[in-house]
C-alpha atoms as a PDB file:
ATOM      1  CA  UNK A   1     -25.278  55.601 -39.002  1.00  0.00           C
ATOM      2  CA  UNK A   2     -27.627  53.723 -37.254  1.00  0.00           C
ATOM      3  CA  UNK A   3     -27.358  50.790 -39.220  1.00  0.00           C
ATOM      4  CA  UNK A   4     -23.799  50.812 -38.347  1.00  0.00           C
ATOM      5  CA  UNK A   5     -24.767  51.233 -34.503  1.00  0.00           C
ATOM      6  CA  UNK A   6     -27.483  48.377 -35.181  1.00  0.00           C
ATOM      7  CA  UNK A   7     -25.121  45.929 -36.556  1.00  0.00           C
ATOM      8  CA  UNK A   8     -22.334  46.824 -33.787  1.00  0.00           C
ATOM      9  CA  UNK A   9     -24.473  46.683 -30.778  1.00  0.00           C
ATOM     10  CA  UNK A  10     -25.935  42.893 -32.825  1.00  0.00           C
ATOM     11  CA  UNK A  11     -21.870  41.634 -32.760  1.00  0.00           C
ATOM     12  CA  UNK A  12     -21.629  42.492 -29.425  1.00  0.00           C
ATOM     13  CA  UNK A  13     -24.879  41.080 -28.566  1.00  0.00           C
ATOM     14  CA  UNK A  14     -23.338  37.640 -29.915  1.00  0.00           C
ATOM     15  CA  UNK A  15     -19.838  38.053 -28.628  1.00  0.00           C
ATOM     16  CA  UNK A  16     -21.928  38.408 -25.114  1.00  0.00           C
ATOM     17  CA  UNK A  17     -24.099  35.176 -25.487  1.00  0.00           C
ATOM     18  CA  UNK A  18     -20.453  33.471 -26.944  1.00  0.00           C
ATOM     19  CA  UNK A  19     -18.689  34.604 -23.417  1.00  0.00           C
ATOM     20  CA  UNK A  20     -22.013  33.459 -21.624  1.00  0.00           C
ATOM     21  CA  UNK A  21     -22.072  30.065 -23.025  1.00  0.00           C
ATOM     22  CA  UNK A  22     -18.003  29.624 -22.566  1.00  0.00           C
ATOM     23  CA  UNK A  23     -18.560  30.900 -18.924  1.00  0.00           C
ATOM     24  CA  UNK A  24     -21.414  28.493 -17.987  1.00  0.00           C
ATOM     25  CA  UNK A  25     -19.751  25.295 -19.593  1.00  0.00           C
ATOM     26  CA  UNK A  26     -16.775  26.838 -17.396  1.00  0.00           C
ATOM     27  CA  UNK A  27     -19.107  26.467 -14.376  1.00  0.00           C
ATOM     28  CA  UNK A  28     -20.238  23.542 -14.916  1.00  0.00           C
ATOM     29  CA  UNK A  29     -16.829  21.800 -15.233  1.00  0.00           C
ATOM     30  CA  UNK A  30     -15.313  23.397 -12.182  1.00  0.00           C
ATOM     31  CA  UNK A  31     -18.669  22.402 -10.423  1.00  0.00           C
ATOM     32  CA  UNK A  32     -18.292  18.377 -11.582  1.00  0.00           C
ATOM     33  CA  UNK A  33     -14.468  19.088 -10.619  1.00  0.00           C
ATOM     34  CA  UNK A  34     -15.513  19.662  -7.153  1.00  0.00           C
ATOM     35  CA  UNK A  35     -17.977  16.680  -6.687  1.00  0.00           C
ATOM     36  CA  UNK A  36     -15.140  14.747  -7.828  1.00  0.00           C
ATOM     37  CA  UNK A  37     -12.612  16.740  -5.310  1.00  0.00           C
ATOM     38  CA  UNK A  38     -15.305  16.181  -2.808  1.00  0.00           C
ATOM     39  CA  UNK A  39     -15.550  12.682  -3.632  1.00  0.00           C
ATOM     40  CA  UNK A  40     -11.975  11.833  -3.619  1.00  0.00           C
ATOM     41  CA  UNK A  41     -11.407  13.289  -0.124  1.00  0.00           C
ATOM     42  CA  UNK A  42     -14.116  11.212   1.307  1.00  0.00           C
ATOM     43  CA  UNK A  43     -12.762   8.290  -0.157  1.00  0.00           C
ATOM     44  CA  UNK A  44      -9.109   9.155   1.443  1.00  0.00           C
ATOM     45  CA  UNK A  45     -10.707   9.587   4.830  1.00  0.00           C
ATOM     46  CA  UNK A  46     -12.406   6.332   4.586  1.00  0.00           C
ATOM     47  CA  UNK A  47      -9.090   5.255   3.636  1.00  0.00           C
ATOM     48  CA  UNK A  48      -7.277   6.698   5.857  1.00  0.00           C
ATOM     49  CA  UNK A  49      -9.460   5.454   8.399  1.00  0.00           C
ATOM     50  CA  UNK A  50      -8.926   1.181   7.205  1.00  0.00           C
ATOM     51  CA  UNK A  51      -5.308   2.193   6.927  1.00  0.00           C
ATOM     52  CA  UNK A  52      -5.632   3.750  11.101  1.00  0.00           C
ATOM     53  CA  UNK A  53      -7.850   0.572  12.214  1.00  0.00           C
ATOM     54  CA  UNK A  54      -5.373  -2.035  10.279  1.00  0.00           C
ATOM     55  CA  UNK A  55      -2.197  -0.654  11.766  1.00  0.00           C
ATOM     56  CA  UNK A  56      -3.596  -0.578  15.012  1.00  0.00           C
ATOM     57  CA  UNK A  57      -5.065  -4.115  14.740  1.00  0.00           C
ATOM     58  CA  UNK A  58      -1.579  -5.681  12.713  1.00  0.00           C
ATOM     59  CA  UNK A  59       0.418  -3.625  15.998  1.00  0.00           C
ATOM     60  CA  UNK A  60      -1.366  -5.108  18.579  1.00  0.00           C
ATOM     61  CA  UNK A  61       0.644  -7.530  20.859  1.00  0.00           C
ATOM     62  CA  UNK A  62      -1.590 -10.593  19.420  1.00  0.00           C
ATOM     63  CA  UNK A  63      -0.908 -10.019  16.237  1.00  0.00           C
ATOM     64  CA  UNK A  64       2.777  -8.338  16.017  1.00  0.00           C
ATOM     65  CA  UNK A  65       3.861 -11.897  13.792  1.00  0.00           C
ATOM     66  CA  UNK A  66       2.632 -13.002  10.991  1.00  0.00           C
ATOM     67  CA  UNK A  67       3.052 -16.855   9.845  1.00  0.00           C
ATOM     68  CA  UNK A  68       3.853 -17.117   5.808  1.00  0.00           C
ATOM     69  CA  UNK A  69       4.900 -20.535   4.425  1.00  0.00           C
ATOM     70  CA  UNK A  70       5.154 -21.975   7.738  1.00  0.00           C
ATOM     71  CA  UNK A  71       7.871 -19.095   8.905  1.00  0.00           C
ATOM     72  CA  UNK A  72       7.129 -16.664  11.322  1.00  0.00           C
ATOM     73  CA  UNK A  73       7.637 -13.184  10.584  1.00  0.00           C
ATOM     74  CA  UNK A  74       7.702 -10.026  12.465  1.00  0.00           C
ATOM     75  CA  UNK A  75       5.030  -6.593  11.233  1.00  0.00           C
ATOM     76  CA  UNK A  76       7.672  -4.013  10.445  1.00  0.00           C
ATOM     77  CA  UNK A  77       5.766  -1.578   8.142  1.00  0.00           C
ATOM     78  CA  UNK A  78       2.253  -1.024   6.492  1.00  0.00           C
ATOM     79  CA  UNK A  79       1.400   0.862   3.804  1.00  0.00           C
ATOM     80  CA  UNK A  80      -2.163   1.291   2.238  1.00  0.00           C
ATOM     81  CA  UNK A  81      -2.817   3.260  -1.386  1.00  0.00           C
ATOM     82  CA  UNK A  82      -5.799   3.154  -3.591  1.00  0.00           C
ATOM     83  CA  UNK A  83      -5.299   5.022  -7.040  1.00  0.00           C
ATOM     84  CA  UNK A  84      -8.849   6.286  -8.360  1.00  0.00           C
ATOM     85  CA  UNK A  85     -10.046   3.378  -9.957  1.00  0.00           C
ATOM     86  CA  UNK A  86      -8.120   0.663  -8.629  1.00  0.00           C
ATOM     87  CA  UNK A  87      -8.081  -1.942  -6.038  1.00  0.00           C
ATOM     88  CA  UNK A  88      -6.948  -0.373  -2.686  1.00  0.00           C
ATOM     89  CA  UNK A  89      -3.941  -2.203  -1.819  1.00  0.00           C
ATOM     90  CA  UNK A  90      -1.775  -3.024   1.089  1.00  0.00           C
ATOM     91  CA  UNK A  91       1.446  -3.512   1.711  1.00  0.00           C
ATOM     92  CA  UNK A  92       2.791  -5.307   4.889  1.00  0.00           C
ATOM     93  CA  UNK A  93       6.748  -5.571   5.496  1.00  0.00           C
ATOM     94  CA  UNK A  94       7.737  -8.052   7.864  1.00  0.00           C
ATOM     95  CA  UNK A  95      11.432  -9.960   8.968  1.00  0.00           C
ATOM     96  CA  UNK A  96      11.612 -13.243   9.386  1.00  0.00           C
ATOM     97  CA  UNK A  97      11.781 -14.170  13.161  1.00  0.00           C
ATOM     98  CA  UNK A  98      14.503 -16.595  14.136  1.00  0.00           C
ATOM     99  CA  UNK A  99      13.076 -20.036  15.085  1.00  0.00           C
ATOM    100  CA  UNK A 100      14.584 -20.556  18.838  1.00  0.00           C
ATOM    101  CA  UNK A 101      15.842 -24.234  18.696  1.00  0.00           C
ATOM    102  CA  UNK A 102      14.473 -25.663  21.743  1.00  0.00           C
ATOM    103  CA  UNK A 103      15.735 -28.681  23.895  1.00  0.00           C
ATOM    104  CA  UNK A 104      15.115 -31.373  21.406  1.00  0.00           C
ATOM    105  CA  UNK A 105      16.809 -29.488  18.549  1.00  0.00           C
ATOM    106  CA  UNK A 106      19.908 -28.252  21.141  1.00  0.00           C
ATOM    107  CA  UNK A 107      20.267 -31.781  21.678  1.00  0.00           C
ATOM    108  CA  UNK A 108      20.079 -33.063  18.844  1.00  0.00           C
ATOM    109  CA  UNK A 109      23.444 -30.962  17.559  1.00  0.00           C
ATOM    110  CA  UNK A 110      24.978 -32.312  20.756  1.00  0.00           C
ATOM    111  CA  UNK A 111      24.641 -36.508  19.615  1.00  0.00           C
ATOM    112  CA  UNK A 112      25.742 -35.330  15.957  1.00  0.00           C
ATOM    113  CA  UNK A 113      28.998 -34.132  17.126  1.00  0.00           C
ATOM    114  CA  UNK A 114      29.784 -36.725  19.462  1.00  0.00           C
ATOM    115  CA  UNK A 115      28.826 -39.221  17.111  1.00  0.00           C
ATOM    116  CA  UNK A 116      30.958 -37.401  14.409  1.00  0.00           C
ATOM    117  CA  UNK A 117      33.848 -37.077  16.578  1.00  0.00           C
ATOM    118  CA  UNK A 118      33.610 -41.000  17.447  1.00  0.00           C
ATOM    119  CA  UNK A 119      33.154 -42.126  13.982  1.00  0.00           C
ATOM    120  CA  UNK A 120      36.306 -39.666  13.401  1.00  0.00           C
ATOM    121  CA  UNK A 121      37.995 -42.123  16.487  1.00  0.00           C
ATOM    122  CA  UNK A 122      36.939 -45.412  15.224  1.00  0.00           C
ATOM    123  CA  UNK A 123      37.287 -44.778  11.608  1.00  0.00           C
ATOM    124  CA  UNK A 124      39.680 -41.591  10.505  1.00  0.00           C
ATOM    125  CA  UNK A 125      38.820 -38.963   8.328  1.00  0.00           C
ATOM    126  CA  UNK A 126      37.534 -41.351   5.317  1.00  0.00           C
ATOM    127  CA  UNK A 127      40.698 -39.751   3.597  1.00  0.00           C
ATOM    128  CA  UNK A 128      42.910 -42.460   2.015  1.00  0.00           C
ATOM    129  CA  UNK A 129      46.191 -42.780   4.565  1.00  0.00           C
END
């Protein structure tokens, strides 16, 4: 009986260092999880923080417009991501602002008509009659 008892009480000894073993790899993961939870969040807030200081910069009255290509546009929208492991990125959406024409330009439209309209005079349509 004894023996039986002996051998029992052994298998339950090694089922108990089993469970142990399971339970402190268990730790250990959850514990590296939560560096890497811990890590992530800092990351966001430093994020978070470029993403704050850009938009606030990009809104400014200075530097509403952007120039692209020699066009001007217009800061409509910012958004910042970083994926873990990638490049953070940032994207701006803008609209093209509408080049005002000036005198020289206004004028300019003013001479093409008139000399359209007097070649029209002097010379018809350019249709066969």
């Amino acid at each position: 009986m004894k023996k039986k008892y002996l051998e029992k009480i052994e298998i339950l000894e090694q089922s108990k260092d089993e469970l142990t073993d399971v339970i402190i790899k268990q730790n250990n993961t959850i514990t590296e999880l939560k560096k890497n939870n811990e890590k992530l969040n800092l990351d966001y807030m430093v994020l978070l923080t470029k993403y704050n200081e850009a938009l606030k910069t990009l809104l400014k009255e200075d530097t509403k417009n952007i120039s692209y290509n020699g066009k001007i546009y217009s800061i409509t929208e910012i958004n910042h991501y970083k994926k873990e492991g990638e490049v953070e990125n940032v994207i701006i959406s803008a609209n093209e602002v509408p080049k005002s024409k000036g005198l020289v330009n206004s004028m300019a439209d003013v001479f093409k008509d008139a000399y359209d309209n007097i070649n029209k005079t002097l010379f018809g349509d350019g249709i066969n009659e």
